[in-house]
Protein backbone atom coordinates (compact mmCIF):
# COMPACT_ATOMS: atom_id res chain seq x y z
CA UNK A 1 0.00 0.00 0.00
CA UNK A 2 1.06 3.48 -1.02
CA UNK A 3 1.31 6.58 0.82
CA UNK A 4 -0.29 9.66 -0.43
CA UNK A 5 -0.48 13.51 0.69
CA UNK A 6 -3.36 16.09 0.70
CA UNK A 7 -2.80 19.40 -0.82
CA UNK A 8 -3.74 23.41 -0.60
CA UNK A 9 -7.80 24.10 0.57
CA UNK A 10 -10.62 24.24 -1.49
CA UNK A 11 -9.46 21.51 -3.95
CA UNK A 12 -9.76 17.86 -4.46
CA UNK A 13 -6.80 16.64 -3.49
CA UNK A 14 -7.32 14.68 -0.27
CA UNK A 15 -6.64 11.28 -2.81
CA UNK A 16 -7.61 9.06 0.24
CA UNK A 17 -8.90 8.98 4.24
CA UNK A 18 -6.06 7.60 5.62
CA UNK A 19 -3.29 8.99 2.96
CA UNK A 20 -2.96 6.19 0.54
CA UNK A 21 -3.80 4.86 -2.28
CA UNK A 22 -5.40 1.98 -2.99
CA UNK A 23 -5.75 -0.76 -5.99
CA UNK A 24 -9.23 -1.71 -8.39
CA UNK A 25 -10.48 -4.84 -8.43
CA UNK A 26 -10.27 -7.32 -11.14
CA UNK A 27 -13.12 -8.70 -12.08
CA UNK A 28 -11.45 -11.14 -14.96
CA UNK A 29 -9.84 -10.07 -17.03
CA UNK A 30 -10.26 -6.17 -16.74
CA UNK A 31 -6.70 -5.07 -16.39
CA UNK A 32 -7.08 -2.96 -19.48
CA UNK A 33 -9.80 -1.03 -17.94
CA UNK A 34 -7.78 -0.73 -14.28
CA UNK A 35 -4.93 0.97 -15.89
CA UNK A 36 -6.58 3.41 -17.66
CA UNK A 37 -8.84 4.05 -14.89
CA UNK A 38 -5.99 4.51 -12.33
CA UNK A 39 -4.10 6.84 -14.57
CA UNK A 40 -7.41 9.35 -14.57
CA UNK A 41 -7.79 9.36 -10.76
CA UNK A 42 -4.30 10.22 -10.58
CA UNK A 43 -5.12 12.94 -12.98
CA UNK A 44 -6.26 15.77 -10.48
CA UNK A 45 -7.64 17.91 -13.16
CA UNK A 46 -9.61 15.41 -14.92
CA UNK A 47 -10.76 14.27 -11.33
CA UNK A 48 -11.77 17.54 -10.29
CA UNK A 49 -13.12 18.23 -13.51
CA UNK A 50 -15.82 15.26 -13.15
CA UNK A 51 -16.57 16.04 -9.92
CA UNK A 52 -17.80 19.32 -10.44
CA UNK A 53 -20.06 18.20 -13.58
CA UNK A 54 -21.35 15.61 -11.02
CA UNK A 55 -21.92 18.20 -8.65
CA UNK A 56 -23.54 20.94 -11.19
CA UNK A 57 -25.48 18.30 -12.97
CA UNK A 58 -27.80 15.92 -10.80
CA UNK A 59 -29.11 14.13 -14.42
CA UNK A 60 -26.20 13.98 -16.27
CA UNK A 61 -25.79 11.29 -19.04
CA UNK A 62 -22.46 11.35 -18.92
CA UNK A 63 -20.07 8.74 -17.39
CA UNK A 64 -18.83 11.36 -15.20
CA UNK A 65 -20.95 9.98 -12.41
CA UNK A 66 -19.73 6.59 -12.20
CA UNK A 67 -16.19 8.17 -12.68
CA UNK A 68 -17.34 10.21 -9.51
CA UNK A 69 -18.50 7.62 -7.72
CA UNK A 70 -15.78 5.31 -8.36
CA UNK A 71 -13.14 7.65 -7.24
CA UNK A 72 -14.92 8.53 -4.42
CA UNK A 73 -14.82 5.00 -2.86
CA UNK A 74 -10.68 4.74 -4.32
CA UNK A 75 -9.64 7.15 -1.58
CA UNK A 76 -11.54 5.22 0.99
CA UNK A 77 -9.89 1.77 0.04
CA UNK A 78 -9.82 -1.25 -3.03
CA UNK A 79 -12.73 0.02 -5.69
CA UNK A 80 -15.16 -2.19 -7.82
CA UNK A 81 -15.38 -1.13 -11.24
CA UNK A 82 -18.88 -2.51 -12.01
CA UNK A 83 -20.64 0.71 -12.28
CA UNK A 84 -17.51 1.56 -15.15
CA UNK A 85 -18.11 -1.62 -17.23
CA UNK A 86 -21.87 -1.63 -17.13
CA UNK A 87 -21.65 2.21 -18.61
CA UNK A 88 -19.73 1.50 -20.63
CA UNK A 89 -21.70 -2.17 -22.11
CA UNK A 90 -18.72 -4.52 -21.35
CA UNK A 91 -20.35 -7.61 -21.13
CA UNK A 92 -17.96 -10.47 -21.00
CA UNK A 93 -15.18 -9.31 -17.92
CA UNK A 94 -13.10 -12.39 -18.38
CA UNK A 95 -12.44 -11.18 -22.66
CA UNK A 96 -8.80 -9.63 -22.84
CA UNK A 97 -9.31 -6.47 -24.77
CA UNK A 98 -7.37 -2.84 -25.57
CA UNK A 99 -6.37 -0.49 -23.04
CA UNK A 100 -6.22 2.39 -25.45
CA UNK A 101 -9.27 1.85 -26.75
CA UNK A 102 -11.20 1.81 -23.78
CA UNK A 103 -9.59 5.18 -22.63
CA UNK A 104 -11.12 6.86 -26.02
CA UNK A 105 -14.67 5.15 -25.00
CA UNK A 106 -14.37 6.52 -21.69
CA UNK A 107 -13.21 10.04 -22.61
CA UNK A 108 -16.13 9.80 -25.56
CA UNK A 109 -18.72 9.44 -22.55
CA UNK A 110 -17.53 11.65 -20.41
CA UNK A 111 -18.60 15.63 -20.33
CA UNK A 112 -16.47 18.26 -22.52
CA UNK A 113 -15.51 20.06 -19.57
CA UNK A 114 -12.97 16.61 -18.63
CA UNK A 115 -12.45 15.38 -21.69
CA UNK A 116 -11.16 18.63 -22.80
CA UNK A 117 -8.25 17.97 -21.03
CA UNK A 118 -7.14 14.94 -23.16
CA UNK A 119 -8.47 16.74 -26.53
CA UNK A 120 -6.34 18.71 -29.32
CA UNK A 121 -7.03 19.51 -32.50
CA UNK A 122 -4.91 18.72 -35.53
CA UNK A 123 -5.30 20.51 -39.16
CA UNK A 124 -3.82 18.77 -42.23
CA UNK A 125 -2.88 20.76 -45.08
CA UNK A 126 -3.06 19.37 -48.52
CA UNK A 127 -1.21 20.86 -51.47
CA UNK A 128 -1.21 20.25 -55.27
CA UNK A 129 2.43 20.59 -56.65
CA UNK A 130 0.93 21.61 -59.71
CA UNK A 131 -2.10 24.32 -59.07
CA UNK A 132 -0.68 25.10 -55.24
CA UNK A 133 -4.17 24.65 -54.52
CA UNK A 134 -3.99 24.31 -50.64
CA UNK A 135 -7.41 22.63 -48.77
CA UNK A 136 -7.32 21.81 -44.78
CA UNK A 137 -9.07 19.38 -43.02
CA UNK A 138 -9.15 20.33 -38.87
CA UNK A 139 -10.31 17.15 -36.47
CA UNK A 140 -9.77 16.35 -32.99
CA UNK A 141 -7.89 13.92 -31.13
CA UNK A 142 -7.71 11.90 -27.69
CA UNK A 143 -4.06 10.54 -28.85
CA UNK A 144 -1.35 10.79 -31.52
CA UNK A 145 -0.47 7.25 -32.72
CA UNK A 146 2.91 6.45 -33.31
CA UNK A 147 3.58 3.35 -35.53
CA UNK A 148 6.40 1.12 -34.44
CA UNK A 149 9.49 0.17 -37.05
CA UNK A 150 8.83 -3.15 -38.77
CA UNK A 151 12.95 -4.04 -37.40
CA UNK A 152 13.77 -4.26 -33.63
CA UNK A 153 17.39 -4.46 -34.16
CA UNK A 154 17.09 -1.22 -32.48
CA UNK A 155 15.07 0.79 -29.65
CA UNK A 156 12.33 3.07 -30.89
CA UNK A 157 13.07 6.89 -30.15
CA UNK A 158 9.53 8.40 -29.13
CA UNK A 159 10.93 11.95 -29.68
CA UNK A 160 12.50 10.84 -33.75
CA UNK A 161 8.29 9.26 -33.61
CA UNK A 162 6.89 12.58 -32.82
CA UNK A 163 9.11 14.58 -35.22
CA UNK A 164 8.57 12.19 -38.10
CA UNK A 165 4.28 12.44 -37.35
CA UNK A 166 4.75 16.21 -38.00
CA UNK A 167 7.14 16.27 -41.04
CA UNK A 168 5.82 17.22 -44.40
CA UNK A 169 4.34 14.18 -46.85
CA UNK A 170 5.23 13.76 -50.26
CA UNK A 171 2.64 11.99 -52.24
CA UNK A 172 4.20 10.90 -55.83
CA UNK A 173 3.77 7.88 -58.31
CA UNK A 174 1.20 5.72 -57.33
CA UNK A 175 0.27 7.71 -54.31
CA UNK A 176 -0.96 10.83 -56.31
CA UNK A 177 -3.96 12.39 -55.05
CA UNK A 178 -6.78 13.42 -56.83
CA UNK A 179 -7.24 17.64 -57.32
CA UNK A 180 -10.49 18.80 -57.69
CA UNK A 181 -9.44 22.26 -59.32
CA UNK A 182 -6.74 20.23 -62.28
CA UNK A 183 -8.87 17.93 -62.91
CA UNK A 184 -6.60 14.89 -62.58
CA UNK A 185 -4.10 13.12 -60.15
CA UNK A 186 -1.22 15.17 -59.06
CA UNK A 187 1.95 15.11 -56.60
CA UNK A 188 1.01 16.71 -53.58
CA UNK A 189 2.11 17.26 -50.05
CA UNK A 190 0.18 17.26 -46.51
CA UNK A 191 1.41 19.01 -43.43
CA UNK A 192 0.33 18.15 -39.86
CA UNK A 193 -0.03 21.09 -37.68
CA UNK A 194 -1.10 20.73 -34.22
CA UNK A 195 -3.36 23.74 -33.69
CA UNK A 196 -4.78 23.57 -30.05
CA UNK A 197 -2.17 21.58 -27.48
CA UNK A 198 -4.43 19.50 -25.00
CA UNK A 199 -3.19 20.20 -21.29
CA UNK A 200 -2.71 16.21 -21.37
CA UNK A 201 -0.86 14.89 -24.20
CA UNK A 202 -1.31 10.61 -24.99
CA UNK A 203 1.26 9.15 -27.35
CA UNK A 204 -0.15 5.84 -28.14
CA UNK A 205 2.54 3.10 -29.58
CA UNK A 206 0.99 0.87 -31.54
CA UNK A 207 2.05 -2.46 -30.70
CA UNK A 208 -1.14 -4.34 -31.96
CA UNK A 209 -1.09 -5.08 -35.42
CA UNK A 210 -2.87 -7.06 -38.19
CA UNK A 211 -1.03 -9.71 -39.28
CA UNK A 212 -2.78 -10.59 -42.92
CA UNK A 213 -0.99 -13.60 -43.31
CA UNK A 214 -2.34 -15.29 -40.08
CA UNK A 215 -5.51 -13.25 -40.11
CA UNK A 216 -5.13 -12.13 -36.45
CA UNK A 217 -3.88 -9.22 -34.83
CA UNK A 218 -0.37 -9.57 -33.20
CA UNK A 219 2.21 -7.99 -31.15
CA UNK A 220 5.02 -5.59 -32.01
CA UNK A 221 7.45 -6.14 -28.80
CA UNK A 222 9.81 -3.61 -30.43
CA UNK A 223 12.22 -1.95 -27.32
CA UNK A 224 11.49 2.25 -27.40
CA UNK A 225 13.44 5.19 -25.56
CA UNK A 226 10.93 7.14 -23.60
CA UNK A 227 12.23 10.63 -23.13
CA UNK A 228 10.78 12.74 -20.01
CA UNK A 229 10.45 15.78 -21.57
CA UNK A 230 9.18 15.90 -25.11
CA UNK A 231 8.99 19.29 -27.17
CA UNK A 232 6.72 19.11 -29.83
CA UNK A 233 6.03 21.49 -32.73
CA UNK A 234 5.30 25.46 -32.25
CA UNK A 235 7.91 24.49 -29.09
CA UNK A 236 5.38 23.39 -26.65
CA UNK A 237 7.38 21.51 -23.86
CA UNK A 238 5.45 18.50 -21.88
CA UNK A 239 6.40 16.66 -19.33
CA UNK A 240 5.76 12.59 -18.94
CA UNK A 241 4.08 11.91 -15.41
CA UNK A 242 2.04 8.77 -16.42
CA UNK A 243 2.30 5.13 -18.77
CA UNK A 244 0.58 2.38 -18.97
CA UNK A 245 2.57 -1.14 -19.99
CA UNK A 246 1.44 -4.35 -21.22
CA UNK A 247 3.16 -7.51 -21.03
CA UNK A 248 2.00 -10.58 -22.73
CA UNK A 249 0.07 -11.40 -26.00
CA UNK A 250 -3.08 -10.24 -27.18
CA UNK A 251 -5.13 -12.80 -26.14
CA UNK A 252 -3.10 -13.36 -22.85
CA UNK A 253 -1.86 -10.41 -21.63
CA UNK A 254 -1.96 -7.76 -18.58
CA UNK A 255 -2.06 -4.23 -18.06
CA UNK A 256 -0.42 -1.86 -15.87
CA UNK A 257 0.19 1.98 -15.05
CA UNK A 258 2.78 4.10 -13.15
CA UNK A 259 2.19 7.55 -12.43
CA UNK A 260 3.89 10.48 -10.40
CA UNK A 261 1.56 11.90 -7.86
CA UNK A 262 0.47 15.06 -7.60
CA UNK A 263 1.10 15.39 -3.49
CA UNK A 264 3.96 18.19 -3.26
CA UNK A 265 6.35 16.15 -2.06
CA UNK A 266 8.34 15.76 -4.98
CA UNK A 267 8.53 12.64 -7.87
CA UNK A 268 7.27 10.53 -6.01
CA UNK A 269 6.03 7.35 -8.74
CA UNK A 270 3.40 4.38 -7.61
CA UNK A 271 2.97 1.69 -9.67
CA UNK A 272 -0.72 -0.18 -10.09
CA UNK A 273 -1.32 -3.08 -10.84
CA UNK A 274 -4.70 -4.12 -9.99
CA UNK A 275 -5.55 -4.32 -6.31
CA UNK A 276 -1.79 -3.85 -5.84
CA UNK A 277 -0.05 -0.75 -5.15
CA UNK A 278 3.49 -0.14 -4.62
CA UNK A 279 5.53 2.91 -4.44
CA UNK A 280 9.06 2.74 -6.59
CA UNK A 281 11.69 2.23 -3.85
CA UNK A 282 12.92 6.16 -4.58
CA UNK A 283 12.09 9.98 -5.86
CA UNK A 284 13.56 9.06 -8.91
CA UNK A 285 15.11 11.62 -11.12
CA UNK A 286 15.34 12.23 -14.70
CA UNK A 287 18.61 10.00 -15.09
CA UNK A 288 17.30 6.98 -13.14
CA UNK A 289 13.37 6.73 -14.77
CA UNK A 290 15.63 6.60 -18.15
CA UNK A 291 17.37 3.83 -16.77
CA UNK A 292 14.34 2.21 -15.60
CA UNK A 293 12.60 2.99 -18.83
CA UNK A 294 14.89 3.40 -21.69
CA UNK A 295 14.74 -0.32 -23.90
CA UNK A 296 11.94 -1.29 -22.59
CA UNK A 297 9.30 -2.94 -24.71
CA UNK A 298 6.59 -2.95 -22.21
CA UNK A 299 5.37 0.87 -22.82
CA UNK A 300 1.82 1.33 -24.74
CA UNK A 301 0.51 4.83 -23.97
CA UNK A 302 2.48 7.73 -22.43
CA UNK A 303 0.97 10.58 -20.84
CA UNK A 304 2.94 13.98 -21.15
CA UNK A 305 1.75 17.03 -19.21
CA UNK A 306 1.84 20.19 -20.42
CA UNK A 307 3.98 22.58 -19.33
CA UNK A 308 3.51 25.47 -18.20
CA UNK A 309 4.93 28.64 -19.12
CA UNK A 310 5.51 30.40 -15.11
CA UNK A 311 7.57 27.13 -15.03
CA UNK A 312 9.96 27.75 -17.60
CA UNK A 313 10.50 31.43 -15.75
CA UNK A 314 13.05 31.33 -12.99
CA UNK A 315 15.14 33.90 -11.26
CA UNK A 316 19.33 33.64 -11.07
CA UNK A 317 19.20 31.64 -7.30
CA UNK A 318 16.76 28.78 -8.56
CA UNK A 319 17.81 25.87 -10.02
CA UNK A 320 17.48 24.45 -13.39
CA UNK A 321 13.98 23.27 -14.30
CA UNK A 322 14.54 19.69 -14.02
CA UNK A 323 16.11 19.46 -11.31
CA UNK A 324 12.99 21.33 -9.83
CA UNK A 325 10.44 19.01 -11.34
CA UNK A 326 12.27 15.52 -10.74
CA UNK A 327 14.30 15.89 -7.41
């Protein structure tokens, strides 16, 4: 069991009673849905944030009630997620299934107001080579997914995977597209521009693929290098406080997540894994979580914070950033 801390007045932040945390109940095979879950009550924003619609809204629709009601009993001791999987129409508990995609069916239930803080928006940019004719499509997004190499020989770099999902798209030969305004297929390019930066950014790796051959989806167990702090275009700077692993196959596999708290007291990390919780055996800093992260092939969705621009702002007596965020 994991200790916990309370924070400033007038804000949910008292996680539990008796100052821990405490573990969710599996009721099969639901590990997919415990991770997830764990990595929003650790997200005081988003916890706050469905509190308040609770609060405001005695009739809501929206899953933000059992969210409520689940937390609610989490900071009192082990939780049931029954209220979660009934909202949500899960009907066999003992079926493995995707961690990532529950966390977009839960977000897709619950009220803007939280969900906002998971949403951006992304506009891309099409352009003829031959007319310049520019059109943009805008759409929103609850994560960017990065596509793992094909060859392990070598880790993944998550930060080269965010670059390359922004660089510009050449689309020549056979993969000409079609412009209204010439008439006829053309080389063309497409930009990605991220035009509103969600508060919480999800990277999600895609490890589950369809193998066409066997006619089944398998896994990519491809090692990747997870950096803490990620920059992404227009310079926006986040920060990595959450991730959710999974070891094992498809069809037999489990699910877990490891956040930093949100107590004051420093990075302090707890991982969950079901009913059990466990606090990592230090504060670890920047240097040791890349130790304890870096090659791994266990990752599936990272959660970056955003960070904030007071942070960046220091005067000539305070040190560095990092050192302030991870020691």
């Amino acid at each position: 069991m994991s200790k916990g801390k309370s924070k400033g007045r007038g804000r949910d932040s008292s996680f539990t009673k008796d100052n821990q945390f405490y573990g969710l109940r599996n009721q099969g095979s639901t590990s997919y849905l415990n991770s997830v879950l764990q990595v929003l009550f650790m997200t005081e924003e988003f916890r706050e944030a469905v509190k308040r619609h609770t609060e405001d809204n005695s009739n809501t629709t929206h899953i933000d009630r059992q969210l409520s009601e689940l937390f609610d009993e989490l900071k009192k001791g082990p939780a049931e997620t029954i209220g979660i999987t009934d909202k949500l129409g899960i009907r066999s508990v003992y079926k493995q299934s995707d961690a990532a995609e529950h966390f977009e069916k839960i977000l897709a239930l619950t009220s803007p107001e939280a969900s906002k803080i998971f949403q951006g928006n992304l506009v891309h940019t099409t352009e003829c080579l031959k007319c310049h004719n520019r059109t943009c499509e805008e759409g929103k997004f609850w994560h960017l997914p990065l596509p793992l190499e094909d060859s392990c020989t070598q880790s993944y770099s998550v930060e080269k995977g965010v670059a390359e999902f922004f660089q510009t798209c050449e689309l020549k030969g056979e993969n000409q597209l079609y412009c209204n305004d010439c008439s006829e297929k053309w080389d063309a390019t497409i930009e990605c521009e991220m035009k509103h930066h969600p508060d919480i950014l999800t990277l999600l790796l895609k490890r589950f693929q369809f193998d066409y051959h066997y006619m089944s989806y398998t896994k990519n167990n491809c090692a990747v290098d997870v950096p803490y702090t990620l920059e992404v275009p227009q310079g926006q700077i986040y920060d990595l406080y959450a991730f959710v692993e999974h070891v094992g196959s498809l069809k037999s596999g489990h699910y877990t997540a490891t956040v930093k708290s949100q107590d004051g007291r420093g990075a302090r990390w707890y991982n969950f894994c079901d009913l059990s919780v466990e606090q990592l055996n230090q504060n670890l800093k920047v240097d040791n979580m890349k130790n304890f992260l870096s090659g791994s092939s266990s990752p599936y969705l990272l959660f970056y914070r955003k960070r904030k621009a007071q942070v960046l702002k220091r005067c000539k007596h305070q040190r560095p950033v990092d050192q302030q965020l991870y020691s």
